[in-house]
Protein backbone atom coordinates (compact mmCIF):
# COMPACT_ATOMS: atom_id res chain seq x y z
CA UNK A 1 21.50 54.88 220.66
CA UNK A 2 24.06 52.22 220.01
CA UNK A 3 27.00 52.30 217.47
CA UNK A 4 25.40 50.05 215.01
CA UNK A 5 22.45 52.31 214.71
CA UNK A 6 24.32 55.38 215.18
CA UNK A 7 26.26 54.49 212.52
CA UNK A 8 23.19 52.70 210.16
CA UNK A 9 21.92 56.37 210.92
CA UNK A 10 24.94 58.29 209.79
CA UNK A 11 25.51 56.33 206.53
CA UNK A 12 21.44 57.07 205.83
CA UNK A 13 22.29 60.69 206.33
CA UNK A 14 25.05 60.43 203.59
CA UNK A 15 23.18 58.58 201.35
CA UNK A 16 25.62 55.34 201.53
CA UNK A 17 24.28 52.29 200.85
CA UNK A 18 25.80 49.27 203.26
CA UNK A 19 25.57 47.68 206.14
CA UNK A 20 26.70 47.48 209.91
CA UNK A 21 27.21 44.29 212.19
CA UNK A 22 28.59 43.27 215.31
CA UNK A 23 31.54 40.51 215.53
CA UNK A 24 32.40 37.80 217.27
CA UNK A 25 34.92 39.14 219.14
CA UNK A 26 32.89 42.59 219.84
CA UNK A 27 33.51 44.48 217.20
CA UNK A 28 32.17 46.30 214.79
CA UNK A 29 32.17 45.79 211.38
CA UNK A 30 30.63 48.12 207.87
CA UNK A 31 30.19 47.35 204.31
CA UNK A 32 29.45 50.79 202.72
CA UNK A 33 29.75 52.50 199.30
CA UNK A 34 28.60 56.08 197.61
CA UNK A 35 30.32 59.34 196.03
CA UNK A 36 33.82 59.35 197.07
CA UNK A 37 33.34 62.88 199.44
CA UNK A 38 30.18 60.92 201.39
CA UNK A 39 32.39 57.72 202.07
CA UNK A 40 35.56 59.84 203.55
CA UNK A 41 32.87 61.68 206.02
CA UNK A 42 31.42 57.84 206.84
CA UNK A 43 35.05 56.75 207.20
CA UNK A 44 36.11 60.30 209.58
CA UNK A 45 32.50 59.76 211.79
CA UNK A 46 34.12 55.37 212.27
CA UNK A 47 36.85 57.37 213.67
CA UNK A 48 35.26 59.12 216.70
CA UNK A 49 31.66 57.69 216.46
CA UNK A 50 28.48 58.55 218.37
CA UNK A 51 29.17 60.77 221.76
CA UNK A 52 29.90 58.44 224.46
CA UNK A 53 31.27 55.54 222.07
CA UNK A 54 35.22 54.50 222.07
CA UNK A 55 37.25 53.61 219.29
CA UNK A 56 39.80 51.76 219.69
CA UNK A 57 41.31 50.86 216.42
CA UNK A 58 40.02 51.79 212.73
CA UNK A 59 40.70 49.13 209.94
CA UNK A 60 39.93 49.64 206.44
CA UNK A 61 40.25 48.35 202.65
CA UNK A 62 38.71 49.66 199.51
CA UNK A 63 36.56 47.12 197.42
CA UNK A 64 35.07 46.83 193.98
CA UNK A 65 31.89 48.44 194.69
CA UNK A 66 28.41 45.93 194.51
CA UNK A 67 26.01 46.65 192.11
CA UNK A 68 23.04 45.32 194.38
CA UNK A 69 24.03 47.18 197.28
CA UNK A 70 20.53 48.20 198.77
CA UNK A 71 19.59 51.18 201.39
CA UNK A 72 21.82 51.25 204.91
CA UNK A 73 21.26 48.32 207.17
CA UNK A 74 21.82 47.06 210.66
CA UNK A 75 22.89 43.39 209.59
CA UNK A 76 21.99 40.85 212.36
């Protein structure tokens, strides 16, 4: 499995709402929000990610959170 849906699957398991996407420049980028405990365990799993993945760098910012935030996605 992939990082996108590693990670689709790891916010699920937290209960986050979001979404995951690739980038241009082959990246990976996350839109996620939930009790403030389940989003530090997303944001410590972005650090290492699924076995076999490697993460290079780790940039975040905190946001308002969205009110129609729906279930975890893999955004296309």
């Amino acid at each position: 499995m992939g990082f996108r849906y590693s990670a689709c699957h790891e916010g699920r398991r937290l209960g986050l709402s979001g979404w995951v996407r690739n980038t241009a420049d082959g990246g990976v980028e996350t839109f996620f929000q939930g009790p403030p405990e389940k989003a530090e365990a997303f944001l410590a799993w972005l650090r290492c990610g699924p076995p076999g993945a490697r993460v290079d760098k780790l940039d975040y910012k905190r946001v308002k959170p969205q009110s129609k935030a729906g279930p975890f996605t893999v955004s296309y």
